[in-house]
C-alpha atoms as a PDB file:
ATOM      1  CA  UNK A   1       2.899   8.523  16.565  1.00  0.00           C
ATOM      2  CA  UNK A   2       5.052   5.370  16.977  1.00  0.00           C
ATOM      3  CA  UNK A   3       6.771   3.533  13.851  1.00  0.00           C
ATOM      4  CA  UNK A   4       6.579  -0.447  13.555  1.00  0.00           C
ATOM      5  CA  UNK A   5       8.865  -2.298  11.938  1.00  0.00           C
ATOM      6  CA  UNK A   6       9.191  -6.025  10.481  1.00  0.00           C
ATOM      7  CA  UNK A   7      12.314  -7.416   9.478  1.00  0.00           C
ATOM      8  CA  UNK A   8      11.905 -10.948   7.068  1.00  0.00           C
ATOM      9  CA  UNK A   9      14.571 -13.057   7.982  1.00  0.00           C
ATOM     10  CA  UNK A  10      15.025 -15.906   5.421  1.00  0.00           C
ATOM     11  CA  UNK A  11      15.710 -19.234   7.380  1.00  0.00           C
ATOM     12  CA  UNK A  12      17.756 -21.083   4.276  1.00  0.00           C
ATOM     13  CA  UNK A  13      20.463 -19.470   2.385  1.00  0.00           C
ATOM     14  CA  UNK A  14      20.486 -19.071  -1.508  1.00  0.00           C
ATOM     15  CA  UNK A  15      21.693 -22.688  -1.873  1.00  0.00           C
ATOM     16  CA  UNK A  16      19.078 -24.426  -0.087  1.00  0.00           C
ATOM     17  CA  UNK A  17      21.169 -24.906   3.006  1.00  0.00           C
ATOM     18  CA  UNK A  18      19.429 -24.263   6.790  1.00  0.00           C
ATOM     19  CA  UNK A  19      20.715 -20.504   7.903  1.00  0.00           C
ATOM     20  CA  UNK A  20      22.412 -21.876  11.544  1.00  0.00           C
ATOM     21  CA  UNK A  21      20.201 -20.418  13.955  1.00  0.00           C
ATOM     22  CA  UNK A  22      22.333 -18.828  16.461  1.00  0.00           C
ATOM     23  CA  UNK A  23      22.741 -16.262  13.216  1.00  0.00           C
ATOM     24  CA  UNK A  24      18.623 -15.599  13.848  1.00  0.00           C
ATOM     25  CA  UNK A  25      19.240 -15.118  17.543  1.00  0.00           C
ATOM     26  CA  UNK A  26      21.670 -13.230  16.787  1.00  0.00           C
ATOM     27  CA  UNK A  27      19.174 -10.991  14.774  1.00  0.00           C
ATOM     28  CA  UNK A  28      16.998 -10.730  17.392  1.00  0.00           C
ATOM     29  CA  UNK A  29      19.392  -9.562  19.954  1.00  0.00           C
ATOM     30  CA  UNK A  30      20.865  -6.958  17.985  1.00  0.00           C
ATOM     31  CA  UNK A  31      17.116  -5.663  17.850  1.00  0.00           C
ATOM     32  CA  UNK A  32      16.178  -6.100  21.226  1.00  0.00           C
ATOM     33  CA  UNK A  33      19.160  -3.707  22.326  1.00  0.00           C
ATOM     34  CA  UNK A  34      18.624  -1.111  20.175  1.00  0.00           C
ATOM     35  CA  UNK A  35      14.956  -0.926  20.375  1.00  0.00           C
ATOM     36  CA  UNK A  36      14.232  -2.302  23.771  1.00  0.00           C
ATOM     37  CA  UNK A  37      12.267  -5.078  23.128  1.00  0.00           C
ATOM     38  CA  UNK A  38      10.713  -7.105  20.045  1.00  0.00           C
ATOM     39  CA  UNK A  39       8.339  -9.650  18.618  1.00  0.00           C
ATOM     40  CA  UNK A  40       9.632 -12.787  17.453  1.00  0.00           C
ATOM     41  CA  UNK A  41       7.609 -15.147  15.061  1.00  0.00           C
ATOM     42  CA  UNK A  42       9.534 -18.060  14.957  1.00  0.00           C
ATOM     43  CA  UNK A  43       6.521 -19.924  12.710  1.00  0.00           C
ATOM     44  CA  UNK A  44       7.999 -20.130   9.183  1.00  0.00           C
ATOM     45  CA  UNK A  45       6.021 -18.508   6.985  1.00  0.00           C
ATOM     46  CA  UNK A  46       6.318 -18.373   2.969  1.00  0.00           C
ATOM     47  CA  UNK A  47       7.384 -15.822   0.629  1.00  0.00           C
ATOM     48  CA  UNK A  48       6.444 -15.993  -3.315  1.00  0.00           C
ATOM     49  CA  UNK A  49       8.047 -13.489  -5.449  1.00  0.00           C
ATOM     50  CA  UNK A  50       8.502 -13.054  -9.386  1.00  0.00           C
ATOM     51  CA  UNK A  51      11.554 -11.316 -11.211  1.00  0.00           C
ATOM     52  CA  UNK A  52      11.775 -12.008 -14.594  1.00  0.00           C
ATOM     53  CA  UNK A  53      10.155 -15.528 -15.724  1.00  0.00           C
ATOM     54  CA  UNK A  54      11.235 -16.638 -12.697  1.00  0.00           C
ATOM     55  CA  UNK A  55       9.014 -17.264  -9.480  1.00  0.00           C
ATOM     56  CA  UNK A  56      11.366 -17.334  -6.523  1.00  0.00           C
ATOM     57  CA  UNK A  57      10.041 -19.312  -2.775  1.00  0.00           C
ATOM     58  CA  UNK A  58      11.610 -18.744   0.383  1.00  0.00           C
ATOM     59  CA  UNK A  59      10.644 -19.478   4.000  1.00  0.00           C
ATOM     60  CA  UNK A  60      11.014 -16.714   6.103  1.00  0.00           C
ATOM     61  CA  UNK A  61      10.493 -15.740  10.149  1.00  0.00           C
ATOM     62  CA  UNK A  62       9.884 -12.084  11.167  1.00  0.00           C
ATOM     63  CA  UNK A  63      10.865  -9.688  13.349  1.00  0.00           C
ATOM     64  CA  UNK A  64       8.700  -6.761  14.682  1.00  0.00           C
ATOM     65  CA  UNK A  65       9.986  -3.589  16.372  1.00  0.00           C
ATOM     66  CA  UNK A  66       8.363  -0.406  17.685  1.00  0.00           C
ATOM     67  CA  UNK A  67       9.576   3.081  18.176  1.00  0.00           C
ATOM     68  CA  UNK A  68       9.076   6.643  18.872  1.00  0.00           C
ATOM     69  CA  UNK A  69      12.685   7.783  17.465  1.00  0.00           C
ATOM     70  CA  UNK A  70      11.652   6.849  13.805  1.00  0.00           C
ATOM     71  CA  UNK A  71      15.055   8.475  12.278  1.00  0.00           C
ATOM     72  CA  UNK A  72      17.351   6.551  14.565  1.00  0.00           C
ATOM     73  CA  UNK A  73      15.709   3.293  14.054  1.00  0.00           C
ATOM     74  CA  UNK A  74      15.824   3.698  10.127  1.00  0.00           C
ATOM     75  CA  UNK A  75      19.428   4.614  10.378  1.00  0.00           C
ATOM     76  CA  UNK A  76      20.211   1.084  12.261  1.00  0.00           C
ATOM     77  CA  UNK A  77      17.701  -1.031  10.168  1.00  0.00           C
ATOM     78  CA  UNK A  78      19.669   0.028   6.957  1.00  0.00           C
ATOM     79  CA  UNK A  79      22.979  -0.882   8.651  1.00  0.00           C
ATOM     80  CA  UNK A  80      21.286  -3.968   9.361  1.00  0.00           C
ATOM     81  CA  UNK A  81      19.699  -4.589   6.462  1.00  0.00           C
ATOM     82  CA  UNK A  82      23.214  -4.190   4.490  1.00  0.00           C
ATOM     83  CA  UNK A  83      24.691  -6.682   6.960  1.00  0.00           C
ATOM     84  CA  UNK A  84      22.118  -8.966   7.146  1.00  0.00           C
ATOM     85  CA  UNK A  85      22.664  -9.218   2.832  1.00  0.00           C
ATOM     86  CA  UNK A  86      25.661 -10.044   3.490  1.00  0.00           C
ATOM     87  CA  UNK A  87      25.665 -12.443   6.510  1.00  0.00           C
ATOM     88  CA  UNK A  88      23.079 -14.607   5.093  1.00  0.00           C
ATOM     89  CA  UNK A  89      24.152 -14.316   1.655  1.00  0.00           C
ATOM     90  CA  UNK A  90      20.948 -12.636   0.059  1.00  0.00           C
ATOM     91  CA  UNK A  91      19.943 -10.597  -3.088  1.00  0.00           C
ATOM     92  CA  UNK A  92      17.605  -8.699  -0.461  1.00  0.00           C
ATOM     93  CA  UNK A  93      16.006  -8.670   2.787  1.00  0.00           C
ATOM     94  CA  UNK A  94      12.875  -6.552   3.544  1.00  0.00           C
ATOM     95  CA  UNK A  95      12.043  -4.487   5.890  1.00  0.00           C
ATOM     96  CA  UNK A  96       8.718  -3.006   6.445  1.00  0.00           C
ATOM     97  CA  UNK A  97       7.393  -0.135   8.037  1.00  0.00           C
ATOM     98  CA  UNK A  98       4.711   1.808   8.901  1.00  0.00           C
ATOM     99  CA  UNK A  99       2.852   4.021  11.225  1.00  0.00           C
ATOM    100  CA  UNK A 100       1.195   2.650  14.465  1.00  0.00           C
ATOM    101  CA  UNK A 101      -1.346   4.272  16.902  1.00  0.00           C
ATOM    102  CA  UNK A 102      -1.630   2.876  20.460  1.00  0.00           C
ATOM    103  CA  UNK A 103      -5.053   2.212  21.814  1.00  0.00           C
END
């Protein structure tokens, strides 16, 4: 059984302010060589989320990754994930996963 993974990429930092996108290429070559190859949606799409009274909005692009070697791939998506927070400045970024079967 293979493992998929997306990665939301936020395209505007906190402030408002475009994220430069040689930082989202950047994303998605770090991806492509660990993993071999990747999806890129490039569409913006938007996120709603609530914390508190607050309802936050952000416009996001993905990322999607598939693997056979689940426990490597989780070991550089939180490495990623940690620099990604800190790259682009963010509370969070999410990273989903879940089981695939080929057909």
């Amino acid at each position: 059984m293979e493992k998929e993974y997306e990665v939301y990429v936020p395209v505007h930092y906190n402030d408002g302010t475009p994220i430069e996108p040689r930082k989202i290429e950047s994303i998605g070559e770090r991806l492509l060589r660990q993993f071999g190859g990747l999806t890129y949606f490039p569409q913006e799409n938007q996120g709603v989320w609530k914390m508190g009274g607050v309802t936050f909005r952000d416009k996001i692009v993905l990322f999607r990754v598939l693997t056979d070697k689940p426990k490597r791939a989780e070991q550089f998506l939180r490495k990623l994930k940690a620099d990604l927070k800190r790259e682009l400045k963010q509370e969070q970024i999410l990273i989903v996963s879940r089981e695939v079967g080929k057909v």
